[in-house]
C-alpha atoms as a PDB file:
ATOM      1  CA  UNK A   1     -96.089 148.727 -43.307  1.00  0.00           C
ATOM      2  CA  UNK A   2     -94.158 147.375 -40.456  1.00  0.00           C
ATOM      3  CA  UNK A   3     -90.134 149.740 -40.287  1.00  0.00           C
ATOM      4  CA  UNK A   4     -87.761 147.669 -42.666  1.00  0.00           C
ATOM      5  CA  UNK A   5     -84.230 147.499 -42.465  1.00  0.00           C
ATOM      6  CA  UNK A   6     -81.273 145.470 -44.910  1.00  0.00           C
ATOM      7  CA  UNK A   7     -78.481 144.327 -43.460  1.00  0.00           C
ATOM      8  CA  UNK A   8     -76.463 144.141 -47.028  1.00  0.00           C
ATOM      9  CA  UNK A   9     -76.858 146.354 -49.794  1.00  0.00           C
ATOM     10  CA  UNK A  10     -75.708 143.975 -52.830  1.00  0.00           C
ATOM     11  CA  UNK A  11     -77.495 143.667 -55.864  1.00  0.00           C
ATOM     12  CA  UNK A  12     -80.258 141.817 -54.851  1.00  0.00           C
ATOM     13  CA  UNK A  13     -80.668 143.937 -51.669  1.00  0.00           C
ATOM     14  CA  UNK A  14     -81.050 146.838 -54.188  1.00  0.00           C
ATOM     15  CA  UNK A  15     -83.341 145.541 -56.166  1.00  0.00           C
ATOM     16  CA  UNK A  16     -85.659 144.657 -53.140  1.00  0.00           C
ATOM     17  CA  UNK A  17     -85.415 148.107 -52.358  1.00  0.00           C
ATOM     18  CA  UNK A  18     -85.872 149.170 -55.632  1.00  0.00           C
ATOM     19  CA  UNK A  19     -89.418 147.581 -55.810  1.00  0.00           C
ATOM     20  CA  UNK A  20     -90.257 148.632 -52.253  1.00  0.00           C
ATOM     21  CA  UNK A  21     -89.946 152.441 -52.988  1.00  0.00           C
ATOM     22  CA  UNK A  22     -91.957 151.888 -57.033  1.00  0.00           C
ATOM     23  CA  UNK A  23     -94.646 150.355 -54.714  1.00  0.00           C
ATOM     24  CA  UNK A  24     -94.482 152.936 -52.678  1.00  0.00           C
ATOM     25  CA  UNK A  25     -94.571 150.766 -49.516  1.00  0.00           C
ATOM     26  CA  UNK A  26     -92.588 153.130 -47.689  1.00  0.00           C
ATOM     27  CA  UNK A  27     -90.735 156.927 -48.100  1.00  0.00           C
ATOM     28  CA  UNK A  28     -86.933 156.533 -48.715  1.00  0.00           C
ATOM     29  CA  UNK A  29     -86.077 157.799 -45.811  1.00  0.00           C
ATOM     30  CA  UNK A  30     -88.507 155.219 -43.659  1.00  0.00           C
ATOM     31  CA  UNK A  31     -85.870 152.800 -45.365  1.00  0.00           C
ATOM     32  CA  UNK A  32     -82.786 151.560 -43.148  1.00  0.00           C
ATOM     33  CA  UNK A  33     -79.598 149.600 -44.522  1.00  0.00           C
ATOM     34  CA  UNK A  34     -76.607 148.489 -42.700  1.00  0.00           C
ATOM     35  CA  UNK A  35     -73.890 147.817 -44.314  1.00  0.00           C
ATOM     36  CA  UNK A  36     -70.687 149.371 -41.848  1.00  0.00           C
ATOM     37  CA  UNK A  37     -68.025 146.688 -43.893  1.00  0.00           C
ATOM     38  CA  UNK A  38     -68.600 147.950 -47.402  1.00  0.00           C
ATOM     39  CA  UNK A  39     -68.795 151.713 -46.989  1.00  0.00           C
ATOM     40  CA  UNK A  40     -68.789 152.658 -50.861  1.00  0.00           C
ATOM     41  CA  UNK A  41     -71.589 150.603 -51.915  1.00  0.00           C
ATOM     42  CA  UNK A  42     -73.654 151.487 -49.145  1.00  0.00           C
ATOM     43  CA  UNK A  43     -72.767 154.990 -49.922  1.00  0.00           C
ATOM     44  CA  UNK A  44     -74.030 154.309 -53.523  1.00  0.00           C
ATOM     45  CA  UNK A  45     -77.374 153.152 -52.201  1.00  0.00           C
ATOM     46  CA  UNK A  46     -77.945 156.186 -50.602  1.00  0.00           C
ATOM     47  CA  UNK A  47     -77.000 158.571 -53.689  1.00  0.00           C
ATOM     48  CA  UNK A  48     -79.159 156.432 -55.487  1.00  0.00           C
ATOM     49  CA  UNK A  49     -82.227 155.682 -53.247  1.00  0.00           C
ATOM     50  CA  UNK A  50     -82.209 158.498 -51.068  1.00  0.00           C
ATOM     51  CA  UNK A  51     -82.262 155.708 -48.029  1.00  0.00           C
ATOM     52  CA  UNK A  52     -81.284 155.747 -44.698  1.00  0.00           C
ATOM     53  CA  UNK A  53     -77.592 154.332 -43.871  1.00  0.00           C
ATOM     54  CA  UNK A  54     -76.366 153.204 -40.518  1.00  0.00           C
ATOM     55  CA  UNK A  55     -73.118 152.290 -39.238  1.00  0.00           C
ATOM     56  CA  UNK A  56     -74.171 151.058 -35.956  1.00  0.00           C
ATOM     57  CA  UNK A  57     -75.783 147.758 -35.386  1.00  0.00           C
ATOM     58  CA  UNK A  58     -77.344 149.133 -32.791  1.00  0.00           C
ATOM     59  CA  UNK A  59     -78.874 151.899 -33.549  1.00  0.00           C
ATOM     60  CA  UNK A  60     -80.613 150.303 -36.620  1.00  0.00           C
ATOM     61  CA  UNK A  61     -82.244 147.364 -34.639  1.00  0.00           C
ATOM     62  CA  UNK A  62     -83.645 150.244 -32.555  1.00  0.00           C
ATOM     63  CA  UNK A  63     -85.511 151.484 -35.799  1.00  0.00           C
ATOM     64  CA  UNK A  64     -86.606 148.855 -37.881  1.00  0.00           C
ATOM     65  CA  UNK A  65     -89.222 146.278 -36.795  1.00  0.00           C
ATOM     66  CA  UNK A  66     -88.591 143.964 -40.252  1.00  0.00           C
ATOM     67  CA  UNK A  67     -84.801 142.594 -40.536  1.00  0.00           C
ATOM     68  CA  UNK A  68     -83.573 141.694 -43.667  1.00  0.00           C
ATOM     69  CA  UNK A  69     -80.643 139.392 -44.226  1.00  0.00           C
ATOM     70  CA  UNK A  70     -79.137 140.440 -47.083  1.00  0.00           C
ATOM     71  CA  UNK A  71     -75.685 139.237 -46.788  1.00  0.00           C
ATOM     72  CA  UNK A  72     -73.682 135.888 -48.210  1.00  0.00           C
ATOM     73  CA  UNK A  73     -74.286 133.045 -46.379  1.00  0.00           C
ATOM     74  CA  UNK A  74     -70.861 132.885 -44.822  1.00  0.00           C
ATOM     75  CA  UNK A  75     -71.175 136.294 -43.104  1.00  0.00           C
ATOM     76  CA  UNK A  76     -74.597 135.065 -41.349  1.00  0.00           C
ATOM     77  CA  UNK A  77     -73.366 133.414 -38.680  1.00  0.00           C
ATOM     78  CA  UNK A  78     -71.475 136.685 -37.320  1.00  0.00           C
ATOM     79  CA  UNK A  79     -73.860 138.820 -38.090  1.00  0.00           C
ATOM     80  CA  UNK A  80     -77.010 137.208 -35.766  1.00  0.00           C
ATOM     81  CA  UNK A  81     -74.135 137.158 -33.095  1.00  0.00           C
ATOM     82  CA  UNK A  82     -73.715 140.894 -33.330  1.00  0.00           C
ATOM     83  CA  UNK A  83     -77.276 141.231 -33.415  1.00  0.00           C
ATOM     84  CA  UNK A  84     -78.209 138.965 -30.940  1.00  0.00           C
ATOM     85  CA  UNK A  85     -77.887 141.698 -27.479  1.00  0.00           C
ATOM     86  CA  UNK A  86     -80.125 143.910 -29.306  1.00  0.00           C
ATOM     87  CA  UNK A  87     -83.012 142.181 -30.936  1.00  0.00           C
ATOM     88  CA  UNK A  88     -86.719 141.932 -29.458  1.00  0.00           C
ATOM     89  CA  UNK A  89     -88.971 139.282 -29.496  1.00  0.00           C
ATOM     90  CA  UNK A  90     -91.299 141.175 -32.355  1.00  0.00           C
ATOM     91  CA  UNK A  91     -88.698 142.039 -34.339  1.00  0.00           C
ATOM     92  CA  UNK A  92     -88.939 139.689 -37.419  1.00  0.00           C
ATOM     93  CA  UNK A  93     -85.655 138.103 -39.135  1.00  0.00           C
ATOM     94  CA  UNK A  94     -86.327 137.531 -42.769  1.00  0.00           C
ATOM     95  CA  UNK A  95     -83.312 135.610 -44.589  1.00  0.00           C
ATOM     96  CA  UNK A  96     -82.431 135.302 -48.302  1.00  0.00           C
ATOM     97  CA  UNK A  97     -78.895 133.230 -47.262  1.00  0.00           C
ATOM     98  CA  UNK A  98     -78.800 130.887 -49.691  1.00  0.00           C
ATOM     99  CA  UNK A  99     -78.033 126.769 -47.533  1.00  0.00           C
ATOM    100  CA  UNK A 100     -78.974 128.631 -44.254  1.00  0.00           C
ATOM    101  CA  UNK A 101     -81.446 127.415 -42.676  1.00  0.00           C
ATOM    102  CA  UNK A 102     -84.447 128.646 -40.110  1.00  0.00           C
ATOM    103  CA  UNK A 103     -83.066 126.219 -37.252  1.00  0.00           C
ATOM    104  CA  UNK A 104     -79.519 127.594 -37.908  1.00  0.00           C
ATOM    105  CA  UNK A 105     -80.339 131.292 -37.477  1.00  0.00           C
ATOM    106  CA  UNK A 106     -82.947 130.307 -34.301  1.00  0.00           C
ATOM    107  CA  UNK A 107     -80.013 128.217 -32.813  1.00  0.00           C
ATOM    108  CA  UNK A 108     -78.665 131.866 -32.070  1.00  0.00           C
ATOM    109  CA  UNK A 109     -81.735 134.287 -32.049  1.00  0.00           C
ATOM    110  CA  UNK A 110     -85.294 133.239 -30.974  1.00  0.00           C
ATOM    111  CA  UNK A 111     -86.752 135.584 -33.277  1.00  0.00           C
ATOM    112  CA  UNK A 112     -89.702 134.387 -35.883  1.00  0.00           C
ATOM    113  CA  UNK A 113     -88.169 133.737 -39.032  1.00  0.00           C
ATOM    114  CA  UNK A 114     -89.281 133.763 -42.537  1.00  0.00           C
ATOM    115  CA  UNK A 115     -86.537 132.099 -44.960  1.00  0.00           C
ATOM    116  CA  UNK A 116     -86.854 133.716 -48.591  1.00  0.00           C
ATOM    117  CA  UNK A 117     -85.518 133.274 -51.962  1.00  0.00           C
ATOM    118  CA  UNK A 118     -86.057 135.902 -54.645  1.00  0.00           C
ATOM    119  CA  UNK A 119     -84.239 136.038 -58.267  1.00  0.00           C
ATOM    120  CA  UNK A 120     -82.161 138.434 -59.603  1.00  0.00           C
ATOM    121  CA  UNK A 121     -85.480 139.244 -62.300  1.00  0.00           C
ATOM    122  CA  UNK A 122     -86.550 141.085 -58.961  1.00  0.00           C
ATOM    123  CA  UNK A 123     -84.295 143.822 -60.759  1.00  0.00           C
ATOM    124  CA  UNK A 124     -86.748 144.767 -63.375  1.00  0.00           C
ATOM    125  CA  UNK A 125     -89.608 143.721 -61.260  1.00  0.00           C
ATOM    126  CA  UNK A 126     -90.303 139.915 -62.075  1.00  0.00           C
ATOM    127  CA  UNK A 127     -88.637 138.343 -59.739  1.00  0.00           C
ATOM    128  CA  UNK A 128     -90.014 134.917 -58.128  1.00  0.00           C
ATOM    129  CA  UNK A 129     -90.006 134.269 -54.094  1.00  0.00           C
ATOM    130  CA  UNK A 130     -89.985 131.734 -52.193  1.00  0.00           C
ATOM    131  CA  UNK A 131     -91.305 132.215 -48.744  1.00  0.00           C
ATOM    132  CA  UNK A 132     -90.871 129.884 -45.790  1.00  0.00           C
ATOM    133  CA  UNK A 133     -91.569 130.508 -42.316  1.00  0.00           C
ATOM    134  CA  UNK A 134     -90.996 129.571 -38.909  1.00  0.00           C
ATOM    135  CA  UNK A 135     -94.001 128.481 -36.914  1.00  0.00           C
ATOM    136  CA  UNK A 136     -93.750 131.691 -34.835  1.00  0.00           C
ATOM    137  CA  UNK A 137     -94.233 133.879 -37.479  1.00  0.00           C
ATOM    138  CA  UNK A 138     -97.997 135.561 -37.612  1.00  0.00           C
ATOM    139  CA  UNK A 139    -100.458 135.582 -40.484  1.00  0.00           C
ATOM    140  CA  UNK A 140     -99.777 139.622 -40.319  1.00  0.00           C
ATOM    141  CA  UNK A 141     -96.079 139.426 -40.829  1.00  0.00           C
ATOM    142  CA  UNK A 142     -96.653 136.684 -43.585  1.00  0.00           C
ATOM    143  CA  UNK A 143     -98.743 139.106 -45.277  1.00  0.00           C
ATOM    144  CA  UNK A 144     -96.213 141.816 -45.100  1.00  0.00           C
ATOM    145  CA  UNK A 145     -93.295 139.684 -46.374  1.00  0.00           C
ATOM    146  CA  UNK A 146     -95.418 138.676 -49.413  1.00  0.00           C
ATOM    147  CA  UNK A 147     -96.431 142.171 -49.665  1.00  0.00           C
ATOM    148  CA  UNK A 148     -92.569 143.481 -50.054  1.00  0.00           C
ATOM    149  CA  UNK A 149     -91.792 140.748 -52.334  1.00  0.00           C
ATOM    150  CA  UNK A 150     -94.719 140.815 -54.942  1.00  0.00           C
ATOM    151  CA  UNK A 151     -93.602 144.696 -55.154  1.00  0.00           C
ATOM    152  CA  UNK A 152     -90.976 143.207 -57.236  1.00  0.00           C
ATOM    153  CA  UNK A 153     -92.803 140.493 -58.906  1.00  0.00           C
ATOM    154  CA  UNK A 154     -94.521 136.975 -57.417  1.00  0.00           C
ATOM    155  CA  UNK A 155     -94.067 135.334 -54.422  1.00  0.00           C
ATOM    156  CA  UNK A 156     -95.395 131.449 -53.419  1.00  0.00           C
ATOM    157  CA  UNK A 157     -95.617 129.707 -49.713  1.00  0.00           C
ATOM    158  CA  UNK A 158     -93.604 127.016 -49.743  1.00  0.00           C
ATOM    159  CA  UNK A 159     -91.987 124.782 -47.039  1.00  0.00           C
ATOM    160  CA  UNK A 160     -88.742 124.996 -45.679  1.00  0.00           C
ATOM    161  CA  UNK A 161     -88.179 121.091 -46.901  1.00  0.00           C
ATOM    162  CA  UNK A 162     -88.623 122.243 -50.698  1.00  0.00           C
ATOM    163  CA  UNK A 163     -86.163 125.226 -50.288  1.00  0.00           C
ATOM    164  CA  UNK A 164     -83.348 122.815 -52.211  1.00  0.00           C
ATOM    165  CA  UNK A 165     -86.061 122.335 -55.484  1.00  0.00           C
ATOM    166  CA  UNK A 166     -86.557 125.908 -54.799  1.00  0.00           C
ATOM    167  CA  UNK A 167     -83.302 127.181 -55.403  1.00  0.00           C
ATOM    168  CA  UNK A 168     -82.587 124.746 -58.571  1.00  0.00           C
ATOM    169  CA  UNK A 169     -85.991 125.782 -59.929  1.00  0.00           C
ATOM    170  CA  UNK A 170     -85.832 129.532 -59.728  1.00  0.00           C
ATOM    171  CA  UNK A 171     -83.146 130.957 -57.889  1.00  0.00           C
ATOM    172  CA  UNK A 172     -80.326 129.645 -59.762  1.00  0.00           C
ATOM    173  CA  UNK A 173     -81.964 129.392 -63.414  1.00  0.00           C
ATOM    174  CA  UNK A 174     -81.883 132.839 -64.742  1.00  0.00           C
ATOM    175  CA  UNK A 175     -78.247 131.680 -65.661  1.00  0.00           C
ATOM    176  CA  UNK A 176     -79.753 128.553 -67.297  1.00  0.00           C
ATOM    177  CA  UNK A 177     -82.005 131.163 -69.094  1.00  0.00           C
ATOM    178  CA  UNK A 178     -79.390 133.583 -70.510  1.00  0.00           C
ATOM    179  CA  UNK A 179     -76.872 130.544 -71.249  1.00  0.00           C
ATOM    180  CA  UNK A 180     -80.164 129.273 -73.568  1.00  0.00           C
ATOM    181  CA  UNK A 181     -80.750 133.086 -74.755  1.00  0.00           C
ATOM    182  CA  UNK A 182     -77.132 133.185 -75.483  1.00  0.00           C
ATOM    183  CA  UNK A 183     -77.066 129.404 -77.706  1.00  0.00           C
ATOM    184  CA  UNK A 184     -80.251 130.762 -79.336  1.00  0.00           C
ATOM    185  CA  UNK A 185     -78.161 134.239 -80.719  1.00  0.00           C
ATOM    186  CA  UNK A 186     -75.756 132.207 -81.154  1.00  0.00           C
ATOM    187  CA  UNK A 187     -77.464 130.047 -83.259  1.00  0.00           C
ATOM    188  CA  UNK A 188     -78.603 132.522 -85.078  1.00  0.00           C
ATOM    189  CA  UNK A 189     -75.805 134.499 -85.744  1.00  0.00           C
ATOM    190  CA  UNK A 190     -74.029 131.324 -87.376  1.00  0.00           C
ATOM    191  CA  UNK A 191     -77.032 131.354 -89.990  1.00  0.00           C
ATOM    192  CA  UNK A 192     -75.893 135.260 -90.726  1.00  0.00           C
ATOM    193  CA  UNK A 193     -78.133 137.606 -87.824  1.00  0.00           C
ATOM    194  CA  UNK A 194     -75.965 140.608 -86.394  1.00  0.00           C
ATOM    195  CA  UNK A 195     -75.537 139.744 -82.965  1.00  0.00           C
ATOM    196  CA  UNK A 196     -77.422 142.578 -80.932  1.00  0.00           C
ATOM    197  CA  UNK A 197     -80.700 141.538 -83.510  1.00  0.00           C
ATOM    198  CA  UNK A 198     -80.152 138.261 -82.767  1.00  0.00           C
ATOM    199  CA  UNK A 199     -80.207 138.503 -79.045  1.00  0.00           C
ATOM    200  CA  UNK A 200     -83.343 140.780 -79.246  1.00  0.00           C
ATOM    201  CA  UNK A 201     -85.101 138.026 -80.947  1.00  0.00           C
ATOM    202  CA  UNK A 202     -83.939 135.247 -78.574  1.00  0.00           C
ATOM    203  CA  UNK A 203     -84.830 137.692 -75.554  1.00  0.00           C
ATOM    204  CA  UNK A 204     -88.260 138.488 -77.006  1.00  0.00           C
ATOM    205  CA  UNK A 205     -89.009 135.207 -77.730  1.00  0.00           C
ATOM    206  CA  UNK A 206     -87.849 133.208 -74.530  1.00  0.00           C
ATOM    207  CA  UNK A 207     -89.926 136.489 -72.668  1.00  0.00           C
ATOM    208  CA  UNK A 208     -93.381 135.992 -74.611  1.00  0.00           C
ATOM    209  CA  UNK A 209     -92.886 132.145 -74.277  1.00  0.00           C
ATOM    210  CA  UNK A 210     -92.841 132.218 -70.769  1.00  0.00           C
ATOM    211  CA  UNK A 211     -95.881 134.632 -70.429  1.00  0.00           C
ATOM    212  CA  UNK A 212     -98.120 132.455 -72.561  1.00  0.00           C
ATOM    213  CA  UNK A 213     -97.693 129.509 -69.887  1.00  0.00           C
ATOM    214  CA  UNK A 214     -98.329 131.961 -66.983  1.00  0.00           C
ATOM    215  CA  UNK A 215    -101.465 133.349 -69.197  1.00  0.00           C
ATOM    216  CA  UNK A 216    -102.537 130.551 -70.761  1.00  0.00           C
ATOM    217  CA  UNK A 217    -102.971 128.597 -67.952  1.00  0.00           C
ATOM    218  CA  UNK A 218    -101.714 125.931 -70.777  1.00  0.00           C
ATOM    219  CA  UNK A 219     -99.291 123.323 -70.220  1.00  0.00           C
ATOM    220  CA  UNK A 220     -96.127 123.686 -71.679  1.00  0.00           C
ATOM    221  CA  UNK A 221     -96.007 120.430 -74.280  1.00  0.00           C
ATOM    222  CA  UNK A 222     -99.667 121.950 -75.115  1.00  0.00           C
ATOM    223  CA  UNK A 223     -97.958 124.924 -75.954  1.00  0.00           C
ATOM    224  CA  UNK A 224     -95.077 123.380 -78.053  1.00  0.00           C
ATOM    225  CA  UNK A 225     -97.491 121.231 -79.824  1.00  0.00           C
ATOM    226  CA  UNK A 226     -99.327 124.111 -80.967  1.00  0.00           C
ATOM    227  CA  UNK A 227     -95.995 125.152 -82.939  1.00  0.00           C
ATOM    228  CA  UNK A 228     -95.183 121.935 -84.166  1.00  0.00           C
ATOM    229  CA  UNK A 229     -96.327 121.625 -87.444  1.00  0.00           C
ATOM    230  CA  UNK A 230     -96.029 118.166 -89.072  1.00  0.00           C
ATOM    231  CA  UNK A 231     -93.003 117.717 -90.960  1.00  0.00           C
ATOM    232  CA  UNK A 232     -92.488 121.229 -90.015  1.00  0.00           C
ATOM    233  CA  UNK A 233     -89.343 123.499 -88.932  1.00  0.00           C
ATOM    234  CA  UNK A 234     -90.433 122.839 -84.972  1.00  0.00           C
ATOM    235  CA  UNK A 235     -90.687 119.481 -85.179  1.00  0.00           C
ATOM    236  CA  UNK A 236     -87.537 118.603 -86.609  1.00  0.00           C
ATOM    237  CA  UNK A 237     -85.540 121.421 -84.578  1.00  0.00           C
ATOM    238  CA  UNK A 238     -87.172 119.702 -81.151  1.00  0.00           C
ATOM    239  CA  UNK A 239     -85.983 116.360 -82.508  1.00  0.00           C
ATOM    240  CA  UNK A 240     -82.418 117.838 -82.535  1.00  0.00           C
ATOM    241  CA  UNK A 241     -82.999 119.039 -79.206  1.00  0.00           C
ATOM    242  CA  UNK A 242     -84.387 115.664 -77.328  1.00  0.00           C
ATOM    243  CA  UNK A 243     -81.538 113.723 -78.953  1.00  0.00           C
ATOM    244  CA  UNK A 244     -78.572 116.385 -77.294  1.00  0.00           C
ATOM    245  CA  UNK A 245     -80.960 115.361 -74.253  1.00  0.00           C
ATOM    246  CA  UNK A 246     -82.150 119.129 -73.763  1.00  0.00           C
ATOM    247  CA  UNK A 247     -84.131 118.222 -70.900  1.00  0.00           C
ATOM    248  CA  UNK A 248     -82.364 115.736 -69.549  1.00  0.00           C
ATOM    249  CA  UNK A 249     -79.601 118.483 -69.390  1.00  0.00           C
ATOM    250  CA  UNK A 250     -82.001 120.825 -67.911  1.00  0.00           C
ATOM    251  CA  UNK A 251     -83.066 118.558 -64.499  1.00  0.00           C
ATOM    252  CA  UNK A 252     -79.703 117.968 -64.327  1.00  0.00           C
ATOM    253  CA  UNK A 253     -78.869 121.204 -63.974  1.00  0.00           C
ATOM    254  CA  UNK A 254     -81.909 122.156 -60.933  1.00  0.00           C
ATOM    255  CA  UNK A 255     -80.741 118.992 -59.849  1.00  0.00           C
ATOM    256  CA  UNK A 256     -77.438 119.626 -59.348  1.00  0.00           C
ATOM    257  CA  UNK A 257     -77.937 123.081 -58.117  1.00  0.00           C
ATOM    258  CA  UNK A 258     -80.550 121.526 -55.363  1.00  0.00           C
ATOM    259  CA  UNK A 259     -77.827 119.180 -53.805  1.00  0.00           C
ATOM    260  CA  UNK A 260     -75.069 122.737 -53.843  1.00  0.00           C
ATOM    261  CA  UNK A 261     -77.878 124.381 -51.749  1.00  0.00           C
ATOM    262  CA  UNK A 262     -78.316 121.020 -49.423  1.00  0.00           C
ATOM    263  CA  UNK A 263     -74.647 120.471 -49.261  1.00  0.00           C
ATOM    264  CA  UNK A 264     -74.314 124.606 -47.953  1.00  0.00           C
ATOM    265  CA  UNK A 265     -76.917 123.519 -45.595  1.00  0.00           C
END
């Protein structure tokens, strides 16, 4: 494995490193993160990881061959200025900025690029990744980008064009998820369930649901039919659900989150 380095150390930054040391991809120390504007949290990455900081831009381009953007999308701009002296042409510039694009950064550096967006489920290792790269990037580096990002769950080529559907589809819905695991306890706390029990059976529920569609192979109204009983509970709850419009509320909501991430752009 190619020398990686974060630029960041947020929460999703430390959950990618999380599942890079479990996979034992590289030793802690083989592990680089600049972060010289937030010194406590980078300082907490290093208590907790055992990683190696650096306050010097640099100095940590000069170690790490794999470059990881792990900053907000605001602060990109000035950080592939600063970085811009020191880079090499194999040094490989992989993004997850949410609305920034490949032709942004490489309107700055000429580096290959490979544009990513993981979930925050990367933090218990089942996160989902979008990977989309610039034509300059080699089979080799493609590999070792999926490589780091199936260490923390599943990763899928996709082009830069459906980054938008991407982001509506996975990288913003684990809010739509807990706002439905929340309705669910919710639901049945109203019908007399103490509310941790309640949101154990919600979480349980909505978590062996979605693993019998990725096991399966089945599709999903295969899989509700299968509960539907006629003249059943099911039935009658999904009736309440299609006439609140529960899916129509639902591509709204990917929808919506789509045109956010186009409008960034």
């Amino acid at each position: 494995m190619k020398k990686i380095g974060f630029i960041g150390a947020g929460n999703m930054a430390q959950a990618m490193i999380q599942g890079i040391l479990n996979a034992q991809l590289c030793k802690p120390e083989e592990l680089y993160v600049y972060n010289h504007r937030y010194a406590p949290t980078l300082e907490k990455v290093v208590h907790t990881y055992q990683v190696t900081p650096q306050l010097d831009i640099e100095t940590f381009l000069k170690k790490v061959e794999i470059i990881i953007l792990a900053v907000k999308p605001p602060i990109v701009p000035q950080i592939i200025q600063k970085m811009q002296p020191y880079l090499t042409q194999s040094q490989l510039i992989v993004s997850i900025a949410a609305g920034v694009t490949i032709a942004q950064i490489q309107a700055v550096i000429e580096n290959p690029v490979i544009r990513v967006m993981p979930n925050t489920p990367a933090m218990v290792g089942e996160g989902m990744s979008s990977i989309s790269p610039s034509v300059e990037v080699t089979a080799e580096d493609l590999q070792e980008v999926a490589t780091i990002l199936d260490s923390f769950g599943k990763s899928e080529v996709v082009p830069e064009s459906l980054m938008n559907a991407v982001v509506g589809v996975s990288g913003s819905a684990p809010a739509y998820v807990f706002l439905f695991i929340e309705a669910l306890a919710d639901g049945a706390v109203a019908e007399g369930m103490p509310r941790k029990q309640a949101y154990e059976f919600a979480a349980q529920t909505v978590l062996g649901s979605a693993k019998m569609v990725l096991e399966t192979g089945k599709h999903p109204g295969e899989l509700k039919d299968m509960v539907c009983s006629p003249g059943g509970t099911t039935i009658a709850a999904v009736q309440a659900l299609e006439e609140s419009q529960f899916r129509a509320a639902a591509i709204r909501a990917v929808r919506t989150a789509a045109q956010k991430n186009s409008d960034m752009s």
